[in-house]
N, C-alpha and C. Protein backbone atom coordinates (compact mmCIF):
# COMPACT_ATOMS: atom_id res chain seq x y z
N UNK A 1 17.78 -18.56 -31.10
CA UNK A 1 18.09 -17.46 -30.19
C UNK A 1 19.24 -17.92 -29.31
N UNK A 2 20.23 -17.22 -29.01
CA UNK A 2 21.48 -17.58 -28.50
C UNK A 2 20.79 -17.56 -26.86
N UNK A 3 22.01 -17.67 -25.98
CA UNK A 3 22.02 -17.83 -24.16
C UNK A 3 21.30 -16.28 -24.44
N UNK A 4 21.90 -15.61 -24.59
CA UNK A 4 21.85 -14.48 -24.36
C UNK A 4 20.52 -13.52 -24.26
N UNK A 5 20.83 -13.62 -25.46
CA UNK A 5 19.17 -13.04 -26.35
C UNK A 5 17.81 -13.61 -24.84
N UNK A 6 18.37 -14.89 -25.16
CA UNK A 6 17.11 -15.91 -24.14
C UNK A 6 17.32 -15.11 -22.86
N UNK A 7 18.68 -14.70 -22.29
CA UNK A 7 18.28 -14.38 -21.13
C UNK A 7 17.34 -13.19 -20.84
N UNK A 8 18.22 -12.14 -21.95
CA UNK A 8 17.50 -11.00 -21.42
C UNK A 8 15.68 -11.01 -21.71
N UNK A 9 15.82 -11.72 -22.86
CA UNK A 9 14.24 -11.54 -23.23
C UNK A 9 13.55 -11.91 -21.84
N UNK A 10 13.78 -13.25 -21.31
CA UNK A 10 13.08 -13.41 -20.12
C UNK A 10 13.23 -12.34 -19.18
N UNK A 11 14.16 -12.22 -18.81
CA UNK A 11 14.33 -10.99 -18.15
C UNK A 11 13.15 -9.74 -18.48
N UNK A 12 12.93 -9.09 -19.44
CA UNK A 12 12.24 -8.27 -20.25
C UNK A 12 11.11 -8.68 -19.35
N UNK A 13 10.63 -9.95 -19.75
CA UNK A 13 8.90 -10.34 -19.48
C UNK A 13 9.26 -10.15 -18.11
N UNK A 14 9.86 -10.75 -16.94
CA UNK A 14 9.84 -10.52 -15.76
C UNK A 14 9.61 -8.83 -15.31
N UNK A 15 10.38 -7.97 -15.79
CA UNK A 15 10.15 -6.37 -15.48
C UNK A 15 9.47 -5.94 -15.89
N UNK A 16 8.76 -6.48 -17.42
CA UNK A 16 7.21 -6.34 -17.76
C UNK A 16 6.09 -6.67 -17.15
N UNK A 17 6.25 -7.78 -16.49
CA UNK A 17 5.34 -8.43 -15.48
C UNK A 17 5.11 -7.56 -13.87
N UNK A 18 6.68 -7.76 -13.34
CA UNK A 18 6.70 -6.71 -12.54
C UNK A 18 5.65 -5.26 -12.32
N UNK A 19 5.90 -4.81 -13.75
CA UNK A 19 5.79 -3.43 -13.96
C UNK A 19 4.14 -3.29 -13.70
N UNK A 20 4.19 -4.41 -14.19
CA UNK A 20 2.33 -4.17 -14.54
C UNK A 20 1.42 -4.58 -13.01
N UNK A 21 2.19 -5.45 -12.15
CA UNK A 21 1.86 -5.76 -11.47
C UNK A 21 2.02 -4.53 -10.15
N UNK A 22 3.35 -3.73 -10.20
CA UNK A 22 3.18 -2.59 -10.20
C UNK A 22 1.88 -1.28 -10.13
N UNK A 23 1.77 -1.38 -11.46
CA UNK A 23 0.70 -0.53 -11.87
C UNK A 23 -0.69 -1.08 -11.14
N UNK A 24 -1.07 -2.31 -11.47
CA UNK A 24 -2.18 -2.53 -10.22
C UNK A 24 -2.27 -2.44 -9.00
N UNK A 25 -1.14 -2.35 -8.18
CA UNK A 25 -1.17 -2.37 -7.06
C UNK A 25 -1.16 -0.76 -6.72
N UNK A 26 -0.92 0.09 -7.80
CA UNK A 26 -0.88 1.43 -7.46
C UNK A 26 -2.31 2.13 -7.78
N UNK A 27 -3.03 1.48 -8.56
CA UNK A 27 -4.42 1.97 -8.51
C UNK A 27 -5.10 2.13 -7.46
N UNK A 28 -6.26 3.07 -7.82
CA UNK A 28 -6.85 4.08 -6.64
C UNK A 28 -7.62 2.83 -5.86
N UNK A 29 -7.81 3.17 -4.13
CA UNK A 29 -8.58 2.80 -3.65
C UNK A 29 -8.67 3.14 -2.48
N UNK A 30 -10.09 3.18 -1.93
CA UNK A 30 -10.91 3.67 -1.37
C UNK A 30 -10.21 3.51 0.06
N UNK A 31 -9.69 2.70 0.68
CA UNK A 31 -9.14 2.18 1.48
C UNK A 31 -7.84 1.91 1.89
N UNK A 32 -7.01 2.60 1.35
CA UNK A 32 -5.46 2.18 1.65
C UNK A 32 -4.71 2.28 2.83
N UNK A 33 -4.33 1.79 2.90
CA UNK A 33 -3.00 1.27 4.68
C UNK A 33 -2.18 2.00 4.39
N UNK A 34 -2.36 3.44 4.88
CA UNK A 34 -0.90 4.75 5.18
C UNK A 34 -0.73 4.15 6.44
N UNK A 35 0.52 3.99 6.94
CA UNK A 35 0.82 3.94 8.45
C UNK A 35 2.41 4.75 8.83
N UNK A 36 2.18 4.87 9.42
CA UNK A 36 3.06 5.88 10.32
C UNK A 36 4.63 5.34 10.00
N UNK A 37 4.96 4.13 9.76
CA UNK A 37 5.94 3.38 9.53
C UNK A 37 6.45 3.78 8.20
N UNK A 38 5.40 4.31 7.33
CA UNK A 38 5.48 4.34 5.38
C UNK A 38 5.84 5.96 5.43
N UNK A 39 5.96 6.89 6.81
CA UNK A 39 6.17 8.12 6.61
C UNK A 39 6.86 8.65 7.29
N UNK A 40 7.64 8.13 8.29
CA UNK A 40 8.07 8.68 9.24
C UNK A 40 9.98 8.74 9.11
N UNK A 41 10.54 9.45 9.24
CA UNK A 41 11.97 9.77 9.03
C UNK A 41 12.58 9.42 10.52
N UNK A 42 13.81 9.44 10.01
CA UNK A 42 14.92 9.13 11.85
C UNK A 42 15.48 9.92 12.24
N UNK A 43 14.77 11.23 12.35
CA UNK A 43 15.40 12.63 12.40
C UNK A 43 15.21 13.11 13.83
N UNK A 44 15.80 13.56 14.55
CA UNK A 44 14.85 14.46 15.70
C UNK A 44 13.64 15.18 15.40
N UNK A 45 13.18 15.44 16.85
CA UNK A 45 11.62 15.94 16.34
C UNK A 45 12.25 17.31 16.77
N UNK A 46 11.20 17.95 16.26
CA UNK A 46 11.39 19.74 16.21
C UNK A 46 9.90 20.03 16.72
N UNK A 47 9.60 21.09 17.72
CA UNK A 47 8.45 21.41 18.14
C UNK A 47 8.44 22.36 16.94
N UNK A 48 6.61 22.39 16.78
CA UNK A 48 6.26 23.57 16.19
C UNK A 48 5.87 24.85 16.48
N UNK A 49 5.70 24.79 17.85
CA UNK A 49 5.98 26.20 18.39
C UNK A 49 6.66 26.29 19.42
N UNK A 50 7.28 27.48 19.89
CA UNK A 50 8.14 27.09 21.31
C UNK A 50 7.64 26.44 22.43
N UNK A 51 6.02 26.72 22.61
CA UNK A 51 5.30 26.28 23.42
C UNK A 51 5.48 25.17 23.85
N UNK A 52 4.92 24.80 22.52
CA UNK A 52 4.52 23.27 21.94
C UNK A 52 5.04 22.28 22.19
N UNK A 53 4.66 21.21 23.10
CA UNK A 53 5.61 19.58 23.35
C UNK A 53 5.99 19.10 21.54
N UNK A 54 7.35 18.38 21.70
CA UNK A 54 7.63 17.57 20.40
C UNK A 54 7.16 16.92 20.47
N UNK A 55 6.42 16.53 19.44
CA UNK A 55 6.05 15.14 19.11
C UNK A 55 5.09 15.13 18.09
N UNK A 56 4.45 14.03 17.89
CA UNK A 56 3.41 13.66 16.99
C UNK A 56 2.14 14.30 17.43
N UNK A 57 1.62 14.74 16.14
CA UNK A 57 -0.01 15.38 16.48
C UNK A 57 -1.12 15.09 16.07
N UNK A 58 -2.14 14.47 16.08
CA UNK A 58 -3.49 13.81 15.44
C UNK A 58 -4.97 15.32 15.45
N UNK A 59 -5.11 14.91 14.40
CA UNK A 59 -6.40 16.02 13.86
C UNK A 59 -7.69 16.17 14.92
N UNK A 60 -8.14 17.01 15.11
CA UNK A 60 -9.14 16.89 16.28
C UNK A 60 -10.27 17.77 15.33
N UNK A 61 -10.07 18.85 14.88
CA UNK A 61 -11.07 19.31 13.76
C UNK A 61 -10.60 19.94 12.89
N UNK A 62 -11.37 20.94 11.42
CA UNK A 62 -10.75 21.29 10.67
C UNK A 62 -11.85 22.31 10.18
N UNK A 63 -11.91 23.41 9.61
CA UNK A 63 -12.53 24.05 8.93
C UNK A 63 -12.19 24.99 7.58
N UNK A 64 -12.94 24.99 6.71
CA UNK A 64 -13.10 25.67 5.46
C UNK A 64 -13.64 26.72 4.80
N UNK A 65 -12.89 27.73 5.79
CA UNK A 65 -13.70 29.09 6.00
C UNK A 65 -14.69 28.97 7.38
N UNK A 66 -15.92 28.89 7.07
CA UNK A 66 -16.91 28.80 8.19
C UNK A 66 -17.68 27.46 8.41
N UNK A 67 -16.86 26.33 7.29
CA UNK A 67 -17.99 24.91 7.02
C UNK A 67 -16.43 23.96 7.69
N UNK A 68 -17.44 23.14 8.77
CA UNK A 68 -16.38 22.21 9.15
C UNK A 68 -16.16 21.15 8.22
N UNK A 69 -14.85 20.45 8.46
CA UNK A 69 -14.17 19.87 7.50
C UNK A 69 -14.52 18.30 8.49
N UNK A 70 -15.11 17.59 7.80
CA UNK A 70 -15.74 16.60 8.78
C UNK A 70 -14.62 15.31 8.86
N UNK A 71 -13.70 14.95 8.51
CA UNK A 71 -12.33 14.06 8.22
C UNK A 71 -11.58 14.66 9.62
N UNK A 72 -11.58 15.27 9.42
CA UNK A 72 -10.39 15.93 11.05
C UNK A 72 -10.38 15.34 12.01
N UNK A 73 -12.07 15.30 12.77
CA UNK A 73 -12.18 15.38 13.80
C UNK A 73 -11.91 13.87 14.16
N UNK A 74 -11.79 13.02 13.32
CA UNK A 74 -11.60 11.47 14.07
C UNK A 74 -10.39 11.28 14.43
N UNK A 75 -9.22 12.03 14.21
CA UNK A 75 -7.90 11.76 14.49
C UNK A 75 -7.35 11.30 12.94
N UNK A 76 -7.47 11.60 12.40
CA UNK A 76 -7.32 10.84 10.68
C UNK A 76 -6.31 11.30 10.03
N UNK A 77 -5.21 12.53 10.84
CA UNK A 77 -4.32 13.00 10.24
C UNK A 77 -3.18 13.50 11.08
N UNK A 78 -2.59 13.03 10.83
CA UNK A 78 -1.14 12.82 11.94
C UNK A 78 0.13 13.80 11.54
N UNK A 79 0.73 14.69 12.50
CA UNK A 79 1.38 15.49 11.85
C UNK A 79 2.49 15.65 12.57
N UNK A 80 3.91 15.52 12.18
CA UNK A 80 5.45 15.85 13.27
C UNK A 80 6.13 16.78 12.23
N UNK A 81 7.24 17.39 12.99
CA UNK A 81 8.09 17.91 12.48
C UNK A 81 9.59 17.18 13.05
N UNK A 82 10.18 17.34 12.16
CA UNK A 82 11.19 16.51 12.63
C UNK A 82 12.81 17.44 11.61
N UNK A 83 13.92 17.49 12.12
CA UNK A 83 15.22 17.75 11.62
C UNK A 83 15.78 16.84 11.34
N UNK A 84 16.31 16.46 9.98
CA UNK A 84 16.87 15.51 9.60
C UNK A 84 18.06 15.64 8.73
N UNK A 85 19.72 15.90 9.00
CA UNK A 85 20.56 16.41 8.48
C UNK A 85 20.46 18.31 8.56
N UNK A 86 20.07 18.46 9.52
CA UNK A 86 19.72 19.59 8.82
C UNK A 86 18.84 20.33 8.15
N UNK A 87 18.11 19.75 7.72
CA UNK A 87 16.90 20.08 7.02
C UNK A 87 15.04 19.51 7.76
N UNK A 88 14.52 20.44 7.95
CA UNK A 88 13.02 20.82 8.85
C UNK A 88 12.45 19.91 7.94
N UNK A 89 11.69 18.12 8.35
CA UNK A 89 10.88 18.14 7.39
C UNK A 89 9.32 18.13 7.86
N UNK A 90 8.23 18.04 7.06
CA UNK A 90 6.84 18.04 7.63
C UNK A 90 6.70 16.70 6.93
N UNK A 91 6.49 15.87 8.30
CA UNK A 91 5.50 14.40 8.57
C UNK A 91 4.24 14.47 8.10
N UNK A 92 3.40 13.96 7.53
CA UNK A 92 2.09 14.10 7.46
C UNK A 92 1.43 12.71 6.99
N UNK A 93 1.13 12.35 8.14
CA UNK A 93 0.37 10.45 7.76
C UNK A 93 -1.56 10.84 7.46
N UNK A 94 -2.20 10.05 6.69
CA UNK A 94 -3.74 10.60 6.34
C UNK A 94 -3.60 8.89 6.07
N UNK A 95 -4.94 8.71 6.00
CA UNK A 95 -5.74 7.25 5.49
C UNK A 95 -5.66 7.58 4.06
N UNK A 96 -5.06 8.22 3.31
CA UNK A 96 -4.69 7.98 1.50
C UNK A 96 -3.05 7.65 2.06
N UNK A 97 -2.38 8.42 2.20
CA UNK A 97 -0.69 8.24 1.61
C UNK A 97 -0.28 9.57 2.44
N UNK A 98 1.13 9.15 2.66
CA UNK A 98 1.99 9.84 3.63
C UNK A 98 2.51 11.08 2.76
N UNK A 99 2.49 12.02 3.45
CA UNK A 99 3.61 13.70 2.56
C UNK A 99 4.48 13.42 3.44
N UNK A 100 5.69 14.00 2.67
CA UNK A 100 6.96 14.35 3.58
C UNK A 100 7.67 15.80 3.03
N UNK A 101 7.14 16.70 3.14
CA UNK A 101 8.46 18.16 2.79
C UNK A 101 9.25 18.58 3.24
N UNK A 102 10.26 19.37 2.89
CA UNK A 102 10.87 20.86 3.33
C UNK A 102 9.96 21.44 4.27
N UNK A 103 9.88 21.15 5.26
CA UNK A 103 9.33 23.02 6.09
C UNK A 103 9.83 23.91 6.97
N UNK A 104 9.65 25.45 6.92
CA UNK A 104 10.66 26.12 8.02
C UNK A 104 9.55 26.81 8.41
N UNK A 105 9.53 27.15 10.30
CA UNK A 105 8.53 27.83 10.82
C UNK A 105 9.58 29.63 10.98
N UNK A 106 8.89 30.16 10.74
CA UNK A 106 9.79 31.65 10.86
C UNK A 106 8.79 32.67 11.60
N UNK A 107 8.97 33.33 12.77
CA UNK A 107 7.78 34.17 13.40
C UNK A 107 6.29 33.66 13.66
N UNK A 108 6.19 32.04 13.69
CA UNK A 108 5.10 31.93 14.12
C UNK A 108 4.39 31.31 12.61
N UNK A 109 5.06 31.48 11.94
CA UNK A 109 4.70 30.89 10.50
C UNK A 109 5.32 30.18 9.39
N UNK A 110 4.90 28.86 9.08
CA UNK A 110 5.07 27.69 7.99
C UNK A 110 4.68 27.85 6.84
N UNK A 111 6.25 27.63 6.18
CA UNK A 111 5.78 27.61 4.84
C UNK A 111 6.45 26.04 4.53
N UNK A 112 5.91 25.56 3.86
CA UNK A 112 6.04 24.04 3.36
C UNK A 112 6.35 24.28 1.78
N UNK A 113 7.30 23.26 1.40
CA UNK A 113 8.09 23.57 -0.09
C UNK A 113 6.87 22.80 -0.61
N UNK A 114 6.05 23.12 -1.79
CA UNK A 114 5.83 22.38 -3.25
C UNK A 114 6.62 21.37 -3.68
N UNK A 115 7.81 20.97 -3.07
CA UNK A 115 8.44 19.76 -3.59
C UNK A 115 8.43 18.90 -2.25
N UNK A 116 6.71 17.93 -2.97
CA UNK A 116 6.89 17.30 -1.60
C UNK A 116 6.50 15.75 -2.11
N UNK A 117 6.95 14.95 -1.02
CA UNK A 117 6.89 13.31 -1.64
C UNK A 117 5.77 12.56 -1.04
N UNK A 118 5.25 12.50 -2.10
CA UNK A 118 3.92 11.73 -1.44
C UNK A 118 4.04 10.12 -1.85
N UNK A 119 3.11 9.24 -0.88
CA UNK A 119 3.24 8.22 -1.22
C UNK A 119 2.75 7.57 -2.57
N UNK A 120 2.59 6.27 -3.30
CA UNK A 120 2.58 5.60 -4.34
C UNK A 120 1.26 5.45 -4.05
N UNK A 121 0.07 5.81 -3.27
CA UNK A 121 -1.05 5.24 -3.63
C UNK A 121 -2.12 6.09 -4.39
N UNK A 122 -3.17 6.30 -5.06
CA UNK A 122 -3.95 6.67 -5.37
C UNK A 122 -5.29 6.61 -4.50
N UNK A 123 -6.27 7.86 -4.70
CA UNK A 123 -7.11 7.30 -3.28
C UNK A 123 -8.20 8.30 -4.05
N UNK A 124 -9.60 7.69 -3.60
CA UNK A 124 -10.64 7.81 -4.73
C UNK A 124 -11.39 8.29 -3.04
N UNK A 125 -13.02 8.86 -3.67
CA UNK A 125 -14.02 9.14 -2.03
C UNK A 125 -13.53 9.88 -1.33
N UNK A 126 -13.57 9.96 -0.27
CA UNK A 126 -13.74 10.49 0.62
C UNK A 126 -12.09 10.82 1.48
N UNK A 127 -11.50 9.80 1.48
CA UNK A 127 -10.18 10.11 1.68
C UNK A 127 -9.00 11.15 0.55
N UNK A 128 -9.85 10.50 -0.85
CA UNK A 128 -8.99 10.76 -1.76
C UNK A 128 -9.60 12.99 -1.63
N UNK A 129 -10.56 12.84 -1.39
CA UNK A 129 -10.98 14.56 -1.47
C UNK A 129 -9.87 14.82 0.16
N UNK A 130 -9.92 14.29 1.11
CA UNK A 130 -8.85 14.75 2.57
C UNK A 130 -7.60 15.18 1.73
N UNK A 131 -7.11 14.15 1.30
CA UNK A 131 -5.65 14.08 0.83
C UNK A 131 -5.41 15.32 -0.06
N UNK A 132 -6.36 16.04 -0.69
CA UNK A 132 -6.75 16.90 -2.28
C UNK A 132 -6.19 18.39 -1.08
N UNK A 133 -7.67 18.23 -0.19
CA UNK A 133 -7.59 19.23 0.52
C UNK A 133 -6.43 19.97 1.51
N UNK A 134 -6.14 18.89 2.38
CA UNK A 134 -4.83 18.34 2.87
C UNK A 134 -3.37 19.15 1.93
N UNK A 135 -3.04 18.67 0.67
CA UNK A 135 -2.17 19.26 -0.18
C UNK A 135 -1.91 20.28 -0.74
N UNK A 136 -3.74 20.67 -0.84
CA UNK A 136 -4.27 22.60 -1.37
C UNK A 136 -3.72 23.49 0.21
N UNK A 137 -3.75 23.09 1.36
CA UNK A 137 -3.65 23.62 2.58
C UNK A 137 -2.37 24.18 2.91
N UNK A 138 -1.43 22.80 2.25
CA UNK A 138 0.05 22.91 2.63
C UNK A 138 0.70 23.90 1.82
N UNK A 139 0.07 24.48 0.45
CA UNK A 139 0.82 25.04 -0.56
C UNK A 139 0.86 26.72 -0.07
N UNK A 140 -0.13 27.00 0.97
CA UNK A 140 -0.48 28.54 1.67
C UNK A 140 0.72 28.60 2.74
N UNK A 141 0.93 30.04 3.31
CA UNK A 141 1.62 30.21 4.63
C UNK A 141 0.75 29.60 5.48
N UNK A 142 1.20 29.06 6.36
CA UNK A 142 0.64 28.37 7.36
C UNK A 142 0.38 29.53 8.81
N UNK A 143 -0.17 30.00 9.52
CA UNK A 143 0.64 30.62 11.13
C UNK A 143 0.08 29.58 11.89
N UNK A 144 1.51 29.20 12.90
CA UNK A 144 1.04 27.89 13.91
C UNK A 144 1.23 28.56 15.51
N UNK A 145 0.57 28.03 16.27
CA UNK A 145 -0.22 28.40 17.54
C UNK A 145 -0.08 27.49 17.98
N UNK A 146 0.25 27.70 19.60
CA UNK A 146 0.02 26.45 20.38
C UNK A 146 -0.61 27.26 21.91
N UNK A 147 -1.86 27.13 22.36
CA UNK A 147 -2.16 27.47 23.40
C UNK A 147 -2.71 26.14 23.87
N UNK A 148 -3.09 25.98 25.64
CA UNK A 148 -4.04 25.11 26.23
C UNK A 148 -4.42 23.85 25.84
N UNK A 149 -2.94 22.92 25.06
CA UNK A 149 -2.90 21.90 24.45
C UNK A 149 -3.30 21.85 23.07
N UNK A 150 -3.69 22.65 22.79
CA UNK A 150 -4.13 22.47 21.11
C UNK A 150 -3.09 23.31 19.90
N UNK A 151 -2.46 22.25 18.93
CA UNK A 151 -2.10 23.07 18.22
C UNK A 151 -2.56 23.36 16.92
N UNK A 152 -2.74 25.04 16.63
CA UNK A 152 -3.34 25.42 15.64
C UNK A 152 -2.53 25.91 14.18
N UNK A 153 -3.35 25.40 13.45
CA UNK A 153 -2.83 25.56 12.07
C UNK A 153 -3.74 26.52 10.90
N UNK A 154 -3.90 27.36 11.06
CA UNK A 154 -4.28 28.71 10.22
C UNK A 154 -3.46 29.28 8.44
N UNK A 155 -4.86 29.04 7.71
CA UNK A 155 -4.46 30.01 6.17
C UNK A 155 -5.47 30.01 5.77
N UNK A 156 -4.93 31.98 5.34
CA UNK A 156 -6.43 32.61 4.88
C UNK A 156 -7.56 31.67 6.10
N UNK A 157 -8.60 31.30 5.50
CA UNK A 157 -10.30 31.15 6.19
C UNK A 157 -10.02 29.76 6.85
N UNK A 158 -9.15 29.16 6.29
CA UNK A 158 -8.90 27.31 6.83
C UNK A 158 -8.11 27.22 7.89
N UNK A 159 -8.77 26.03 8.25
CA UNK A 159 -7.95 25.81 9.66
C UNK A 159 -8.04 23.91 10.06
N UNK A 160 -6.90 23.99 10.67
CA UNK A 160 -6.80 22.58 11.59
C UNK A 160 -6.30 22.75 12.80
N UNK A 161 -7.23 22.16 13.65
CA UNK A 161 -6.46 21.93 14.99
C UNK A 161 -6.00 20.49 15.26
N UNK A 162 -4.83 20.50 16.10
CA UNK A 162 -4.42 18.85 16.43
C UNK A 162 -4.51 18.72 17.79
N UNK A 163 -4.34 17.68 18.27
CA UNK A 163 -3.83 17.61 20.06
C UNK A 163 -2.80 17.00 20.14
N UNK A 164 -1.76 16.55 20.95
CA UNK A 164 -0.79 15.87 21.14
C UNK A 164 -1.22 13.84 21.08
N UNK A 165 -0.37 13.48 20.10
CA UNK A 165 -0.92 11.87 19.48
C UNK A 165 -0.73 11.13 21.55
N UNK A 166 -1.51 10.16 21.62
CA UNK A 166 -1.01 9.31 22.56
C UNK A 166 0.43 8.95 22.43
């Protein structure tokens, strides 16, 4: 086998190795480290309602029609809006993996693009059903509210409220 051949082949096994090592580290688990750092853009923040202080927002409760959504209420889901070039995006940090979309608020109401980037992890239990739900939520018109510190997030029967993050 010439220099050559030799190099790339090694080469080969290294991005094979890589790859795979890759792939394990992307398997599901129960527990993964989303942090605010793995989702967050360098954009200005954009309030979501005129009301509304900018900034970061943490989950306070959530409901599913008339059955509360029991993940909410610990603070477990972190939410900004932010302008970046020009373009509205939606922040969204959870204990699975960070979203980042397109979103524009128009009359009091969010719609979030289907082309949205979620993080590399897989997430199984109890987080992995947040994250499910979480994504089914974003794909509806949203109408957002901000009264008496709380901001509300309404579609169809579901709902989240946040408060302003520390």
């Amino acid at each position: 086998m010439n220099g050559i051949a030799r190099y790339f082949g090694s080469a080969l096994s290294v991005i094979s190795f890589s790859a795979a090592g890759f792939m394990l580290t992307s398997c599901a688990s129960s527990t993964p480290p989303a942090t605010e750092s793995t989702a967050t853009t360098t954009g200005q923040c954009v309030p979501f309602a005129p009301e509304a202080p900018c900034g970061s927002y943490v989950s306070t409760s959530a409901s599913d029609g008339k059955t509360p959504v029991k993940w909410a209420k610990d603070a477990t889901t972190k939410v900004r809006l932010e302008d970046l070039g020009g373009s509205t995006r939606l922040v969204v940090v959870t204990p699975c993996a960070p979203i980042n979309a397109r979103a524009s608020i128009q009359n009091g109401t969010m719609t979030v693009s289907t082309e949205t980037v979620v993080g590399a992890q897989g997430c199984v239990d109890e987080i992995g059903e947040q994250q499910h739900w979480l994504r089914e939520f974003l794909k509806k018109p949203i109408q957002v509210s901000y009264k008496a510190g709380i901001l509300t997030w309404q579609s169809d029967e579901s709902s989240i409220l946040f408060k302003l993050a520390p």
